[in-house]
C-alpha atoms as a PDB file:
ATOM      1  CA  UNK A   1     -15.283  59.199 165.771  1.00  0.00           C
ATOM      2  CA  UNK A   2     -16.269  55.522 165.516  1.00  0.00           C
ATOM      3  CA  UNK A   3     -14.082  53.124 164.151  1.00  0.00           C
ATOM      4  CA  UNK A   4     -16.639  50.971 163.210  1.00  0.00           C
ATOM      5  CA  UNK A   5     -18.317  53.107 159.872  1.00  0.00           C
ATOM      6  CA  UNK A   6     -21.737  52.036 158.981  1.00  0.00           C
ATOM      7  CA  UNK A   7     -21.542  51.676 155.036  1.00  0.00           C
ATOM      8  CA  UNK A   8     -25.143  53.229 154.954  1.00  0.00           C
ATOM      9  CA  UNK A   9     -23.499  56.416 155.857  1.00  0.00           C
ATOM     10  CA  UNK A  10     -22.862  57.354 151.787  1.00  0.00           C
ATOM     11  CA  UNK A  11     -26.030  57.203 149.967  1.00  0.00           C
ATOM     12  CA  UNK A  12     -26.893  55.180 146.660  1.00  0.00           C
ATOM     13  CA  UNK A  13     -25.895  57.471 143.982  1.00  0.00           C
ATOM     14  CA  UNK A  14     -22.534  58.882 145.639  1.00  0.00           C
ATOM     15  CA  UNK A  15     -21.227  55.204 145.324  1.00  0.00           C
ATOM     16  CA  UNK A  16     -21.831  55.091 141.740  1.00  0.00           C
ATOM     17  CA  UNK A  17     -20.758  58.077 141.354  1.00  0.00           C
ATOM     18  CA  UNK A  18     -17.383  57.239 143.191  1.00  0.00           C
ATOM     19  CA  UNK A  19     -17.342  53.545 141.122  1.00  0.00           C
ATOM     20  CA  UNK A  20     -17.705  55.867 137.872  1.00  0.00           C
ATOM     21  CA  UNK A  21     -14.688  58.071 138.895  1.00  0.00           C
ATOM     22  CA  UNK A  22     -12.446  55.190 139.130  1.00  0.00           C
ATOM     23  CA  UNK A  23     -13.137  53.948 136.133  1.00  0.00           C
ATOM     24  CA  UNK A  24     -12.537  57.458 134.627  1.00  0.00           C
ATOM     25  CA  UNK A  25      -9.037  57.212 133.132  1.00  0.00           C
ATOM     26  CA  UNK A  26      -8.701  60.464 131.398  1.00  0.00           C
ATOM     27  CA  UNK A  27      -9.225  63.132 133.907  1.00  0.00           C
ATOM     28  CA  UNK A  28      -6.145  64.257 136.031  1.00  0.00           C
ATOM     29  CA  UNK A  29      -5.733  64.969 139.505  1.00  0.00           C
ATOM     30  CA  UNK A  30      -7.527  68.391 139.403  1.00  0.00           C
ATOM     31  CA  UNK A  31     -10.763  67.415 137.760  1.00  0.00           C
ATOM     32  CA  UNK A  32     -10.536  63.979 139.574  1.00  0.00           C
ATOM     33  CA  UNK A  33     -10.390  66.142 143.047  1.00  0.00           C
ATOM     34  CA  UNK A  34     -12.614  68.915 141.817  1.00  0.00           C
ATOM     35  CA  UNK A  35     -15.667  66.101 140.938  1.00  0.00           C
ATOM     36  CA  UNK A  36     -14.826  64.420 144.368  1.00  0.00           C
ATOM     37  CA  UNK A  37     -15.616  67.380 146.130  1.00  0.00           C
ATOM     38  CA  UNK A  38     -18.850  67.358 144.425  1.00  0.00           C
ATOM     39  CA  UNK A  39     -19.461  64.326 145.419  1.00  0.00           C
ATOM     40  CA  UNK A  40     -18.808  65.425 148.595  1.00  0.00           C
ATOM     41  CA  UNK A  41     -21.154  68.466 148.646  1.00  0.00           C
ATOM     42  CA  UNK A  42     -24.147  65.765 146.812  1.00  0.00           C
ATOM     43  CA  UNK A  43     -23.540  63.176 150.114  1.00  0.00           C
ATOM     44  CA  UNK A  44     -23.273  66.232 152.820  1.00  0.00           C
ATOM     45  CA  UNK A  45     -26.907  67.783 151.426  1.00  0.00           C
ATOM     46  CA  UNK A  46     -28.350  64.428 151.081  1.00  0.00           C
ATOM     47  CA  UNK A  47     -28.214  63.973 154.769  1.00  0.00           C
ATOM     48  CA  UNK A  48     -31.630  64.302 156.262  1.00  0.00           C
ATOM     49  CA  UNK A  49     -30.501  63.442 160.145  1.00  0.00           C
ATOM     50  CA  UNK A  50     -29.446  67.217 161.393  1.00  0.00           C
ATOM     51  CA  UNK A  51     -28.225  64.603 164.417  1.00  0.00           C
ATOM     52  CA  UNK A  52     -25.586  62.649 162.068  1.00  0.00           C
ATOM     53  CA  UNK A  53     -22.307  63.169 163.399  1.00  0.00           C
ATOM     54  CA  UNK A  54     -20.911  64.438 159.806  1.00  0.00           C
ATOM     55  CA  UNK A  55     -17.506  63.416 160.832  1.00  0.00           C
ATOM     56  CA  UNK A  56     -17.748  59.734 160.566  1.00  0.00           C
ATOM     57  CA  UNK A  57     -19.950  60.308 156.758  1.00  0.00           C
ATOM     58  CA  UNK A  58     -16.342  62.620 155.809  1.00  0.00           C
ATOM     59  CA  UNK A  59     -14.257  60.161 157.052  1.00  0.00           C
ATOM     60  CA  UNK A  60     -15.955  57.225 155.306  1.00  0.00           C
ATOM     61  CA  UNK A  61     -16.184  59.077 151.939  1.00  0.00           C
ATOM     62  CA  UNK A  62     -12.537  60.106 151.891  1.00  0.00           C
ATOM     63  CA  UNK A  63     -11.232  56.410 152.218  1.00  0.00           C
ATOM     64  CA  UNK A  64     -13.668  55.771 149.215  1.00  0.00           C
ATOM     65  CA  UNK A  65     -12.696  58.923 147.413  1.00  0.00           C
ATOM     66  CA  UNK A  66      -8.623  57.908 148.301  1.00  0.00           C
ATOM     67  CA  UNK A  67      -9.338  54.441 146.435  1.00  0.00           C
ATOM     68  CA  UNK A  68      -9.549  56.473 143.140  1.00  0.00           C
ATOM     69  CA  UNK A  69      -5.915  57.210 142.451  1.00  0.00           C
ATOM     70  CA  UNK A  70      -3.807  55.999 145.909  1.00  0.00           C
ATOM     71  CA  UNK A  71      -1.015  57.422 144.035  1.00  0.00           C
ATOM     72  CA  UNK A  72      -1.876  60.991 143.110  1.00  0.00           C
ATOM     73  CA  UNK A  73      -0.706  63.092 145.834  1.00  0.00           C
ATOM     74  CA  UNK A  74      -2.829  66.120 144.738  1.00  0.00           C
ATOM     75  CA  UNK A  75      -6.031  63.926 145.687  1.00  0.00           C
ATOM     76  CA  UNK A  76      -3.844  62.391 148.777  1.00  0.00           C
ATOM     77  CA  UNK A  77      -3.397  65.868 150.304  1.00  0.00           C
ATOM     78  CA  UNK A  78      -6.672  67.084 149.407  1.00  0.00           C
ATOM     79  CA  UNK A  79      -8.598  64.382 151.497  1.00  0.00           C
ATOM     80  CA  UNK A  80      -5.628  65.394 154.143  1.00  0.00           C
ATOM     81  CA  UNK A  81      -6.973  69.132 154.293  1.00  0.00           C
ATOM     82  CA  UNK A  82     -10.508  68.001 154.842  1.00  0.00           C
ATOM     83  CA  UNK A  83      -9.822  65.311 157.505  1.00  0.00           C
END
């Protein structure tokens, strides 16, 4: 995996979609990790490149996905499973 993640990796759309989940204050840790993993899914069928090395594109969207809620375990050990 590189340590060095392009930002282009996540599309457009999946960053505003992660900006509008942390501005979401009302949903808990389920629906918070239940509309992650859709955002997930949306960035993993957007990719086009059947070359892309998905890993580094998971890895880049959990650490955006983990600056939701850093303190809700349920979303820590989610992003834990997948990685």
């Amino acid at each position: 995996m590189n340590c060095r993640l392009n930002v282009n990796l996540i599309n457009k759309h999946v960053f505003h979609r992660i900006h509008d989940l942390k501005l979401d204050k009302t949903s808990g840790a389920s629906e918070l990790i239940e509309i992650g993993l859709e955002i997930l899914k949306t960035q993993l069928d957007s990719i086009k490149d059947s070359q892309m090395d998905i890993t580094d594109v998971i890895f880049k969207l959990a650490q955006e996905l983990l600056k939701v809620r850093p303190s809700m375990a349920p979303i820590i050990n989610t992003i834990g499973y997948l990685l």
